[in-house]
C-alpha atoms as a PDB file:
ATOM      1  CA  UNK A   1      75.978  64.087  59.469  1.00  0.00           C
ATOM      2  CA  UNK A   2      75.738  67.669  58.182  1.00  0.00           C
ATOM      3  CA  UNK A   3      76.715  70.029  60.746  1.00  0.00           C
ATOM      4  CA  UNK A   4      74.093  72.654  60.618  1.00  0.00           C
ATOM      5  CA  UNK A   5      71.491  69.488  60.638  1.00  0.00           C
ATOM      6  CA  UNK A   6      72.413  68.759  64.237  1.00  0.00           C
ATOM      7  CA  UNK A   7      72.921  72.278  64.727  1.00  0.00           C
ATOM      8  CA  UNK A   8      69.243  73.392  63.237  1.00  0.00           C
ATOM      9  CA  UNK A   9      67.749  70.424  64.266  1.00  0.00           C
ATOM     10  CA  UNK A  10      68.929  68.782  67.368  1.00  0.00           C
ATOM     11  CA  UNK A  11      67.063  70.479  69.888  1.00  0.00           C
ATOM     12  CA  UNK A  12      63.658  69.935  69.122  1.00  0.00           C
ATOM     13  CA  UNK A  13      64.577  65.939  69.460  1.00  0.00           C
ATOM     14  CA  UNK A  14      65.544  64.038  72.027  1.00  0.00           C
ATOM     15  CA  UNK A  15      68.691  62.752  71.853  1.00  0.00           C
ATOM     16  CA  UNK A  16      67.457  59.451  71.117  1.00  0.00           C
ATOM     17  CA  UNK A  17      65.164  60.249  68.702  1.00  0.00           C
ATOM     18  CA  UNK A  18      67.355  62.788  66.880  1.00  0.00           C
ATOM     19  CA  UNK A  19      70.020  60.521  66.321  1.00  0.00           C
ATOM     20  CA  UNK A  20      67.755  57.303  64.835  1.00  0.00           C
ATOM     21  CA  UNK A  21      65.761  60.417  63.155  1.00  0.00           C
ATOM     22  CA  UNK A  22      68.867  61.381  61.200  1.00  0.00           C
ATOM     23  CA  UNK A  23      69.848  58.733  59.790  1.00  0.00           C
ATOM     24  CA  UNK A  24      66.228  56.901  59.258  1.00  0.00           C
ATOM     25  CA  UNK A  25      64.735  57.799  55.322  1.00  0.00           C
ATOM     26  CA  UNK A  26      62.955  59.720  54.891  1.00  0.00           C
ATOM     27  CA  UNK A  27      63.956  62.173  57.219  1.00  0.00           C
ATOM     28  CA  UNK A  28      66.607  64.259  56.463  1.00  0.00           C
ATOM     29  CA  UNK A  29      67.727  61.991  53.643  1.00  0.00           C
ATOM     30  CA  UNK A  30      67.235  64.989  51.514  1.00  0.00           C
ATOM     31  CA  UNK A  31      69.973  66.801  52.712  1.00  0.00           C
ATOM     32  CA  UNK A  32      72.170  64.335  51.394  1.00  0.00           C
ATOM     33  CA  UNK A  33      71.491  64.402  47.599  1.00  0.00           C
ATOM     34  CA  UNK A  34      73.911  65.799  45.333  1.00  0.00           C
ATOM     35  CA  UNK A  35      71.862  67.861  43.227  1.00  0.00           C
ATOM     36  CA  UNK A  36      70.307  71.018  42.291  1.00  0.00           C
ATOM     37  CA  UNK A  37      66.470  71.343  43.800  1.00  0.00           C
ATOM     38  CA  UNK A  38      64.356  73.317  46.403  1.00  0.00           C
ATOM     39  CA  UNK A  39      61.121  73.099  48.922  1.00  0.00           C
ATOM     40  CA  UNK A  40      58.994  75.303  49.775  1.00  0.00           C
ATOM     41  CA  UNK A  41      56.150  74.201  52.399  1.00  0.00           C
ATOM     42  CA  UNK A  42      52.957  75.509  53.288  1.00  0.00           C
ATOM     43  CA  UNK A  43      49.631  74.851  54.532  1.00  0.00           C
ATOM     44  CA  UNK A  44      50.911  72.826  57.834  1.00  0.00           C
ATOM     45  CA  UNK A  45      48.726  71.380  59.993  1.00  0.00           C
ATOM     46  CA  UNK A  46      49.475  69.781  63.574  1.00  0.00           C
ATOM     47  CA  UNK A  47      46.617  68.044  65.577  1.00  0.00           C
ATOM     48  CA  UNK A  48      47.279  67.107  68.853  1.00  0.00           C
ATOM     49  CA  UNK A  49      45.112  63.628  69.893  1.00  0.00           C
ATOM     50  CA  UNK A  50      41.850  64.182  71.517  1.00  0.00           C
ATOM     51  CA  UNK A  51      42.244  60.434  72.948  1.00  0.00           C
ATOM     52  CA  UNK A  52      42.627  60.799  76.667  1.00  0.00           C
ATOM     53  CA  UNK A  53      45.135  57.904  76.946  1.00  0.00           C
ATOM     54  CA  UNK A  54      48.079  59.345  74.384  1.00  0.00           C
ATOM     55  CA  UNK A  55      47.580  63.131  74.697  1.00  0.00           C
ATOM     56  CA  UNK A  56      51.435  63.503  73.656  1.00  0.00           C
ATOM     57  CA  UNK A  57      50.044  62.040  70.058  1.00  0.00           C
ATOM     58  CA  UNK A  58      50.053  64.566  66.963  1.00  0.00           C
ATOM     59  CA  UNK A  59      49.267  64.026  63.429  1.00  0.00           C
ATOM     60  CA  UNK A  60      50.827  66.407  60.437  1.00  0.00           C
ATOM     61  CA  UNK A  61      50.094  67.194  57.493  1.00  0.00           C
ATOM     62  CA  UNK A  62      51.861  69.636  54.923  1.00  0.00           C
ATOM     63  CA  UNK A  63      51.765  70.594  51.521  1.00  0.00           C
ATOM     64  CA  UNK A  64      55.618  70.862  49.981  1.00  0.00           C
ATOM     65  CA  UNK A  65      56.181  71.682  46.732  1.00  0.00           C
ATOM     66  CA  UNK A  66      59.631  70.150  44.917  1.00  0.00           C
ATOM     67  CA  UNK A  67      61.315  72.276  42.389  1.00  0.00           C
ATOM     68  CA  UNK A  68      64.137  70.213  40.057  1.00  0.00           C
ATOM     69  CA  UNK A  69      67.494  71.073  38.795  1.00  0.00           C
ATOM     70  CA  UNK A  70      65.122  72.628  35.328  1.00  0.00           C
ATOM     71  CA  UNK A  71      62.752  74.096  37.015  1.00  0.00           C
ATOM     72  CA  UNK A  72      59.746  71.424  37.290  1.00  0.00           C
ATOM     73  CA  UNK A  73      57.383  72.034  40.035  1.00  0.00           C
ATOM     74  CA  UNK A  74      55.789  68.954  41.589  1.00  0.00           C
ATOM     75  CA  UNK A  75      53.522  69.047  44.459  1.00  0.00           C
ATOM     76  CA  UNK A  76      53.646  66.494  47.705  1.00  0.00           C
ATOM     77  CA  UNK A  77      51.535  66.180  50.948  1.00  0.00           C
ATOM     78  CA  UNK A  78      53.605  64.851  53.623  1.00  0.00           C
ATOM     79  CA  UNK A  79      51.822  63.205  56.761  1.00  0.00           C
ATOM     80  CA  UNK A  80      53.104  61.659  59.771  1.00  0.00           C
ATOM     81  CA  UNK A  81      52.797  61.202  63.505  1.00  0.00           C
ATOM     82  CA  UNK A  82      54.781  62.768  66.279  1.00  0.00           C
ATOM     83  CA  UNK A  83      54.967  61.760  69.701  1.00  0.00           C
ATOM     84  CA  UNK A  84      56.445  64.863  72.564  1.00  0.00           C
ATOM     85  CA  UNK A  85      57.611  62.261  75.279  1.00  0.00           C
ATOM     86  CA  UNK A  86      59.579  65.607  76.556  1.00  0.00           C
ATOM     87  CA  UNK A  87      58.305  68.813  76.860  1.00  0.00           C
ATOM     88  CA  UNK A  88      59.186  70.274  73.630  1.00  0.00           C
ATOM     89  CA  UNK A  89      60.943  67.638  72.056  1.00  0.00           C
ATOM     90  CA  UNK A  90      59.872  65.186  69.632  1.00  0.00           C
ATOM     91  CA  UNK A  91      60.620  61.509  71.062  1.00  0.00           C
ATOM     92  CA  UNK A  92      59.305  59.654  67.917  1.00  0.00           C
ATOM     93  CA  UNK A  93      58.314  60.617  64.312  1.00  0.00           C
ATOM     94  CA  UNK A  94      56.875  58.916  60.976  1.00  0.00           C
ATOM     95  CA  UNK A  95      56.562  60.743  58.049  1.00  0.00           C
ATOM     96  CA  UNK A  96      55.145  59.763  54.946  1.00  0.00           C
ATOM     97  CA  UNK A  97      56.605  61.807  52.086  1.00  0.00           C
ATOM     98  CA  UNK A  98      54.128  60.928  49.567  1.00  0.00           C
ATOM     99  CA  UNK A  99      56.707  59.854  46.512  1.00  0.00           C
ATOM    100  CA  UNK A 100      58.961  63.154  47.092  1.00  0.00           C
ATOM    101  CA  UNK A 101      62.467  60.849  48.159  1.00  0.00           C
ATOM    102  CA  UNK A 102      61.699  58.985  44.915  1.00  0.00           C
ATOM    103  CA  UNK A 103      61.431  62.221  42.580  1.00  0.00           C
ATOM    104  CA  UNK A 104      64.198  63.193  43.705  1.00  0.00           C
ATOM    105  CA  UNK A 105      65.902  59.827  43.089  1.00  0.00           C
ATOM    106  CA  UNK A 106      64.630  59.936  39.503  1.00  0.00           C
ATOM    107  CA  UNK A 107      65.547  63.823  38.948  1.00  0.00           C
ATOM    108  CA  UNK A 108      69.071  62.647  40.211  1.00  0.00           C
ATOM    109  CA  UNK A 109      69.727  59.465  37.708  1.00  0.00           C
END
């Protein structure tokens, strides 16, 4: 593992979660690619569940925005599902990244 991933990133997990979070696609996979490209992200959106019997439930949505090794700009909307089983920390996550690990694949080969 990178060391400024745990060190960024460790405390808003728990320790569980962080570790199987890490190494899970398509999570921080990115970090991980040799090669030349940037995100940006906007326009994020967290809803916490109105259902009475998970109230630790949230749903995301984001729009991120992929920029290549020559400069082609492709646009993603990532979604997922978060549960806080700790105060503060995320205790499970899915993320659907839309086709953005796969870009990046083919940007790569």
């Amino acid at each position: 593992m990178l060391p400024d991933i745990e060190e960024t990133y460790s405390a808003y997990f728990t320790e569980l979660e962080f570790e199987s979070f890490v190494n899970t696609p398509p999570a921080f996979v990115y970090h991980y690619f040799p090669a030349d490209y940037h995100f940006s992200i906007a326009d994020i959106e967290v809803i916490q569940s109105d259902n009475p019997n998970i109230p630790k439930h949230y749903g995301f949505t984001a729009q991120v925005e992929h920029v290549n090794n020559v400069g082609e700009i492709t646009q993603f909307e990532i979604s997922g599902m978060a549960i806080c089983s700790e105060e503060g920390k995320i205790g499970r996550i899915g993320i659907n990244d839309s086709g953005l690990r796969n870009k990046i694949n083919e940007d790569l080969y």
